[in-house]
Protein backbone atom coordinates (compact mmCIF):
# COMPACT_ATOMS: atom_id res chain seq x y z
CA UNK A 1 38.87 9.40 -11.82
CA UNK A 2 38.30 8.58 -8.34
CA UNK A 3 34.82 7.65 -6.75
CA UNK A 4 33.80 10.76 -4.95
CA UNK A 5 32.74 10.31 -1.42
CA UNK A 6 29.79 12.07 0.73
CA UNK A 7 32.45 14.52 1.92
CA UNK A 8 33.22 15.58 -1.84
CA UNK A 9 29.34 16.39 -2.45
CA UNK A 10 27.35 19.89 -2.30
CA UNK A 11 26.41 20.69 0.94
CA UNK A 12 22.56 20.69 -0.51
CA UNK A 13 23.25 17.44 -1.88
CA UNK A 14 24.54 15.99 0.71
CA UNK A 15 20.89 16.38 1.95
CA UNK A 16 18.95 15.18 -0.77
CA UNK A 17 17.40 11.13 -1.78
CA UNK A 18 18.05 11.94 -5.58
CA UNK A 19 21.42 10.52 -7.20
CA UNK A 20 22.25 13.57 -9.28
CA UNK A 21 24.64 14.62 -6.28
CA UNK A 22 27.12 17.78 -7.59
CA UNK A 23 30.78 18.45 -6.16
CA UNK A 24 31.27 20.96 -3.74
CA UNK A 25 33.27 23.29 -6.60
CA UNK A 26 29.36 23.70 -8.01
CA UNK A 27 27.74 27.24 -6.79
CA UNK A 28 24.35 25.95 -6.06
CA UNK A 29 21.51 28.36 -4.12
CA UNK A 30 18.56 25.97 -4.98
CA UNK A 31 17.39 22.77 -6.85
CA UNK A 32 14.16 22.00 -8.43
CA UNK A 33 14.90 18.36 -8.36
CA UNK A 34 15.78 18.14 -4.57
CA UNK A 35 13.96 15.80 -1.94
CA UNK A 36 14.87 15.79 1.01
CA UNK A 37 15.55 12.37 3.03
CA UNK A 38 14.10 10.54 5.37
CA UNK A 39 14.55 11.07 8.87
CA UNK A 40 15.02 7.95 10.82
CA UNK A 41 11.97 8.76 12.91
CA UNK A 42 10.14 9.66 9.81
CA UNK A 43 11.56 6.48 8.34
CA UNK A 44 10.09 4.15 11.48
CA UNK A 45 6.91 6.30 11.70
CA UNK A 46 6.19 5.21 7.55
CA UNK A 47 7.20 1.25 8.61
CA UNK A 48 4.33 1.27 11.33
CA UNK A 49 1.77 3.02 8.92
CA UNK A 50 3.11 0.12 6.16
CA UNK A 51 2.31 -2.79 8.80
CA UNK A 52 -0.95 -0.95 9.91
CA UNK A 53 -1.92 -0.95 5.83
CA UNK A 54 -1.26 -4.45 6.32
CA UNK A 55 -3.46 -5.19 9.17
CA UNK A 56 -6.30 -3.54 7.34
CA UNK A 57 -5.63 -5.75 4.05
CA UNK A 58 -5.51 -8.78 6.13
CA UNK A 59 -8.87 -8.30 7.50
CA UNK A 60 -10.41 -7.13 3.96
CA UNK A 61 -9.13 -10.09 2.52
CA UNK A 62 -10.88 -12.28 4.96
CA UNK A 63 -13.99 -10.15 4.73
CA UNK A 64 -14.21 -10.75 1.00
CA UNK A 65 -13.37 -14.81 1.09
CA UNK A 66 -15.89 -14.99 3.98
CA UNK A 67 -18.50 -13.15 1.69
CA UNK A 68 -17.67 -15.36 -1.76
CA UNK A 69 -17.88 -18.12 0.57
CA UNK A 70 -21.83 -16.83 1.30
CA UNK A 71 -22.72 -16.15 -2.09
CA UNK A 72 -21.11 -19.48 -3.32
CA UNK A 73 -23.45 -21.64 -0.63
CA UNK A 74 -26.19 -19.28 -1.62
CA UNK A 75 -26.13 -20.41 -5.54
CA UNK A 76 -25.76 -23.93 -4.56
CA UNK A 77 -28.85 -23.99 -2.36
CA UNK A 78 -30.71 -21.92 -4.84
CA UNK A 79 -30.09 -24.30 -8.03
CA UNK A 80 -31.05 -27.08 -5.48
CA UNK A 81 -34.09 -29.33 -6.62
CA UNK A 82 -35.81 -28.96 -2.99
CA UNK A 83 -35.10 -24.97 -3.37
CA UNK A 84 -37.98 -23.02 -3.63
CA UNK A 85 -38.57 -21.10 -6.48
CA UNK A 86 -38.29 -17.11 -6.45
CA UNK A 87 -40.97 -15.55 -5.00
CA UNK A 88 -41.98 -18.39 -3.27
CA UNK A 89 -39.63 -18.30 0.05
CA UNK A 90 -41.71 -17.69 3.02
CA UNK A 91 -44.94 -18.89 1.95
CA UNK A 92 -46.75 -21.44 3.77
CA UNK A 93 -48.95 -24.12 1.01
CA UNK A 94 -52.36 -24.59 2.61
């Protein structure tokens, strides 16, 4: 049998992402499965939002190493010998 082309599809097909595709000799009105594609505007316009996403994870990522970073000095100066103890920070021995 031989490997039908884009030509040999539904009309409605033809149209649609899925990869259920019918032959043109199918009487088809509507399809509950179909999705339309992409066009290549819409296509460019979800690539810039993708990057954009990526931007935003960059700078979240550093946020949260910067932060660990702070708590991780934090513990170290807090189990220090010469830390003061809690509650004691900010007072002034006379």
């Amino acid at each position: 049998m031989p490997k039908p082309n884009k030509n040999t599809f539904h009309p409605l097909c033809a149209r649609c992402m899925k990869t259920c595709k019918q032959t043109v000799a199918v009487k088809l009105l509507t399809c509950p499965l179909f999705e339309p594609k992409m066009s290549d505007r819409e296509f460019e316009q979800l690539l810039d939002e993708m990057e954009d996403i990526g931007r935003k994870a960059d700078v979240l990522h550093e946020r949260v190493s910067k932060l660990i970073g702070e708590m991780q000095e934090e513990k170290k100066t807090a189990s220090s010998p010469d830390a003061p103890s809690p509650g004691q920070e900010g007072r002034v021995e006379t």
